[in-house]
C-alpha atoms as a PDB file:
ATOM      1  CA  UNK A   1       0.000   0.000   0.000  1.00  0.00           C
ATOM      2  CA  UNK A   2       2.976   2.405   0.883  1.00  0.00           C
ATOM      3  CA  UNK A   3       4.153   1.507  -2.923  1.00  0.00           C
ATOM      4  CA  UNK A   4       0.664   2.455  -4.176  1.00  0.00           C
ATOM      5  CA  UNK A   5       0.899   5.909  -2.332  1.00  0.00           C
ATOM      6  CA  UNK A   6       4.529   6.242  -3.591  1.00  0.00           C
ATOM      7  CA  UNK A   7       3.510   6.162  -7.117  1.00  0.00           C
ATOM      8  CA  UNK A   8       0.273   8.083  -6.628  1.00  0.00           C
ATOM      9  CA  UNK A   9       2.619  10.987  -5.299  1.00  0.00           C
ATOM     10  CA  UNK A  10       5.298   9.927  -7.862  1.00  0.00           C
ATOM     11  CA  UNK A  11       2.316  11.114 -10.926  1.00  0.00           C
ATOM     12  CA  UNK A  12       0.691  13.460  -8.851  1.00  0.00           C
ATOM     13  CA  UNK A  13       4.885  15.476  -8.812  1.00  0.00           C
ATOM     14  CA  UNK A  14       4.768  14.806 -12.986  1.00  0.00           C
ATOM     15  CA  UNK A  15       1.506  15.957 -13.348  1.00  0.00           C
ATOM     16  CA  UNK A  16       1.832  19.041 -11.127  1.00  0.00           C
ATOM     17  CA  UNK A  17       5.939  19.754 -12.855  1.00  0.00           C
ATOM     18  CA  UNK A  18       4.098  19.334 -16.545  1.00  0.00           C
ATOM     19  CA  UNK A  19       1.188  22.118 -15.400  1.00  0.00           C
ATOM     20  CA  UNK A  20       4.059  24.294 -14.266  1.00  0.00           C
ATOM     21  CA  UNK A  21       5.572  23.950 -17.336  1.00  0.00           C
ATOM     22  CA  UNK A  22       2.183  24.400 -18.942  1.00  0.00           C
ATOM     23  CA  UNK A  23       1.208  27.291 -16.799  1.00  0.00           C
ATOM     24  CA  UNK A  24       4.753  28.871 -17.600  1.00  0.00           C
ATOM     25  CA  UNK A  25       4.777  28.434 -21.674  1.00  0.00           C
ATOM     26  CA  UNK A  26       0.946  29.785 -21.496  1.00  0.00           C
ATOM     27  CA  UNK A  27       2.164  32.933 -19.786  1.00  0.00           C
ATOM     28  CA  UNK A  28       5.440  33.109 -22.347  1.00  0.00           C
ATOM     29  CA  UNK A  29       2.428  33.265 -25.174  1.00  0.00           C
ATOM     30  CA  UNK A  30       0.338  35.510 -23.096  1.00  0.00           C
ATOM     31  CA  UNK A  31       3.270  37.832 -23.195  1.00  0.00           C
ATOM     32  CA  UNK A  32       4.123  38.037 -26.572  1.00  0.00           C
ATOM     33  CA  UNK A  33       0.328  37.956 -27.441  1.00  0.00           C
ATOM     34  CA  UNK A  34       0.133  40.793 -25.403  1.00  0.00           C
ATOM     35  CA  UNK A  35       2.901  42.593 -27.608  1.00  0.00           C
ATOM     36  CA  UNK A  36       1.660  41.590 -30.356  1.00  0.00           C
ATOM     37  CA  UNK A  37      -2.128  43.320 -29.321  1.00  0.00           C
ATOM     38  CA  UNK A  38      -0.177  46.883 -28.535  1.00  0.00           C
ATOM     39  CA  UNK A  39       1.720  46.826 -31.881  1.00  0.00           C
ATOM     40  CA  UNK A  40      -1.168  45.954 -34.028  1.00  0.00           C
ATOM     41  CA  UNK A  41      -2.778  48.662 -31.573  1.00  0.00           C
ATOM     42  CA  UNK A  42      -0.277  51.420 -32.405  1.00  0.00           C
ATOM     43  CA  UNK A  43      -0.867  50.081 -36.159  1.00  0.00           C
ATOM     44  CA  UNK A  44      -4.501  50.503 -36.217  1.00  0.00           C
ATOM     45  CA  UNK A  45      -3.736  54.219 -34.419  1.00  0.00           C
ATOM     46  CA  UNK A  46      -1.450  54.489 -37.126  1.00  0.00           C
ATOM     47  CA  UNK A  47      -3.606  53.787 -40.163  1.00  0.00           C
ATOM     48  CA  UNK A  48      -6.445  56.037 -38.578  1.00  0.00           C
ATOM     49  CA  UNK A  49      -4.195  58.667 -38.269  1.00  0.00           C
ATOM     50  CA  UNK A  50      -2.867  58.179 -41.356  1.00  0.00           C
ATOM     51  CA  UNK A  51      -6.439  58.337 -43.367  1.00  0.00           C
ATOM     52  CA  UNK A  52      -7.700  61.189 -41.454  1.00  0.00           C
ATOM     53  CA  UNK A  53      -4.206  62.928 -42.634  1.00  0.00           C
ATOM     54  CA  UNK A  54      -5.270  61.689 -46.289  1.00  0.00           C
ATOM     55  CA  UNK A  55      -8.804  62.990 -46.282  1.00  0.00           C
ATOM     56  CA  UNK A  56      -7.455  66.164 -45.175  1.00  0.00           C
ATOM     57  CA  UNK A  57      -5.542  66.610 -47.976  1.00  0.00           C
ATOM     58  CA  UNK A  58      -8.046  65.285 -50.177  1.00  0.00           C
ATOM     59  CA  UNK A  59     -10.650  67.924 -48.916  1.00  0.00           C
ATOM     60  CA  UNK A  60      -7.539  70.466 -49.514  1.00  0.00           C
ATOM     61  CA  UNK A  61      -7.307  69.431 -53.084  1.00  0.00           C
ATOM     62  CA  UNK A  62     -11.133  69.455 -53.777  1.00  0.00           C
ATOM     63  CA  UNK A  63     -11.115  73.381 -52.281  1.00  0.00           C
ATOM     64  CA  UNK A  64      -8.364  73.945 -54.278  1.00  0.00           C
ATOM     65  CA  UNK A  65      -9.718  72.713 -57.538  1.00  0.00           C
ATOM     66  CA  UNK A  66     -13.059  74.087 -56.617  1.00  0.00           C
ATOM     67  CA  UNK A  67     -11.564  77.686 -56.502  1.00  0.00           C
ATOM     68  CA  UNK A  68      -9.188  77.111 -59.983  1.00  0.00           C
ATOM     69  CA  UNK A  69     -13.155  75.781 -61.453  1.00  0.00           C
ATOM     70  CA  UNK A  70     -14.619  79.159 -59.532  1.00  0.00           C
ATOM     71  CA  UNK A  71     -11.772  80.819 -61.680  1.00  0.00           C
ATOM     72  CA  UNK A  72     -12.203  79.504 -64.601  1.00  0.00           C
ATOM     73  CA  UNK A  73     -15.983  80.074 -64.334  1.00  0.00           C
ATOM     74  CA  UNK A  74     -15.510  83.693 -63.386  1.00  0.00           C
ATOM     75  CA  UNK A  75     -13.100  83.964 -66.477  1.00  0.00           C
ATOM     76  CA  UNK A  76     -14.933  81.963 -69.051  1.00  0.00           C
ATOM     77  CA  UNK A  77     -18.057  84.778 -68.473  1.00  0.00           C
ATOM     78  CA  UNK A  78     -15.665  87.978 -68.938  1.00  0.00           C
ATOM     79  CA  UNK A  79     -14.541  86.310 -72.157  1.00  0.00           C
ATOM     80  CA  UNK A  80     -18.432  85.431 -73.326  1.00  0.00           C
ATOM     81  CA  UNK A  81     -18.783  89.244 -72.119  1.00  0.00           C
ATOM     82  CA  UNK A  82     -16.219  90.497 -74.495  1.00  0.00           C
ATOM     83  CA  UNK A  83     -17.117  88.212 -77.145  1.00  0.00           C
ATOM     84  CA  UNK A  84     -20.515  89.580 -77.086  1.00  0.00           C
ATOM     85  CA  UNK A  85     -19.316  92.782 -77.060  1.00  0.00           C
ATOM     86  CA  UNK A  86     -16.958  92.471 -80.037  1.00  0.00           C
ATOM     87  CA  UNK A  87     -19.873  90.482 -81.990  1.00  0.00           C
ATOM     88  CA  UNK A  88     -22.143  93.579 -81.096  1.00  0.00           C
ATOM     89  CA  UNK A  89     -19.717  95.628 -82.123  1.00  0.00           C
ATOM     90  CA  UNK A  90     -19.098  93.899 -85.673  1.00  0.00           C
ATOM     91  CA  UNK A  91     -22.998  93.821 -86.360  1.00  0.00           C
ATOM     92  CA  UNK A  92     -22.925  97.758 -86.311  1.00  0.00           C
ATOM     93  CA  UNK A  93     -20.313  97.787 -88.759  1.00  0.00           C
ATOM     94  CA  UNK A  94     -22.277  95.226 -90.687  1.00  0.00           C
ATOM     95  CA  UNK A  95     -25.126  96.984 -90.695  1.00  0.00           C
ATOM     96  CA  UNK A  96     -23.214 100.440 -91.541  1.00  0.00           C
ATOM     97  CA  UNK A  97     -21.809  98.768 -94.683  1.00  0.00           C
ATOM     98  CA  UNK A  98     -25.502  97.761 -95.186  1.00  0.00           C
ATOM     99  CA  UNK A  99     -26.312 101.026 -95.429  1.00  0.00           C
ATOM    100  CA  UNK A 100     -23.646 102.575 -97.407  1.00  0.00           C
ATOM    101  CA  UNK A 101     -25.781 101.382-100.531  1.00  0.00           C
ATOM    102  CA  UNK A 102     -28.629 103.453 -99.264  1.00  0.00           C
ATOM    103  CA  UNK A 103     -26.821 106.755 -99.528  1.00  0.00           C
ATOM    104  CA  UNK A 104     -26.936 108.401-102.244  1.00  0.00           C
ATOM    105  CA  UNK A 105     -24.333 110.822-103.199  1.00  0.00           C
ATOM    106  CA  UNK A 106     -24.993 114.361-102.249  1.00  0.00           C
ATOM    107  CA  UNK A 107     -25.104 115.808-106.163  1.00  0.00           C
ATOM    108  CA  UNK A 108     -22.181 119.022-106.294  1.00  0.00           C
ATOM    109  CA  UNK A 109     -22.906 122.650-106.175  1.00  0.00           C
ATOM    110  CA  UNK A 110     -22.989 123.977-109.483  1.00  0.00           C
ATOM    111  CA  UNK A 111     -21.265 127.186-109.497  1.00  0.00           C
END
């Protein structure tokens, strides 16, 4: 009986040294699991960072090509203006060199 209580303890010491050893590789993983969660945190931080900094520029870009289209806009309707104008300004002449045929020459003084 004293053998059967030997060997008892005997697996009961392997069985308790092998959940050490369990208990100490599970808290090895834990750690670097742990490392690995704050780096892929920092990441994440990162990448937010990151895409708030791109849609900042992106919204910079849109004002600034809004503004150059504002421009262009503003510039495009002083040109119509001035094309208007100058058409305006060639149907007077056109119609003054319509009506050049309907003078008639002033006859001379006779003297």
């Amino acid at each position: 009986m004293v053998q059967h209580v030997e060997q008892n303890l005997q697996l009961m010491t392997k069985r308790a040294v092998k959940a050490e050893n369990s208990a100490i590789k599970l808290k090895q993983e834990n750690a670097l699991l742990q490392v690995q969660l704050q780096n892929c945190q920092l990441e994440n931080e990162a990448l937010r960072s990151g895409q708030s900094a791109s849609l900042a520029v992106l919204r910079h870009n849109a004002d600034l090509a809004l503004q150059t289209l504002l421009s262009v806009i503003a510039s495009s309707r002083s040109s119509v203006k001035q094309l208007i104008s100058g058409a305006e300004s060639l149907q007077l002449v056109a119609d003054l060199l319509k009506s050049i045929d309907r003078i008639s020459e002033v006859p001379g003084d006779t003297e």
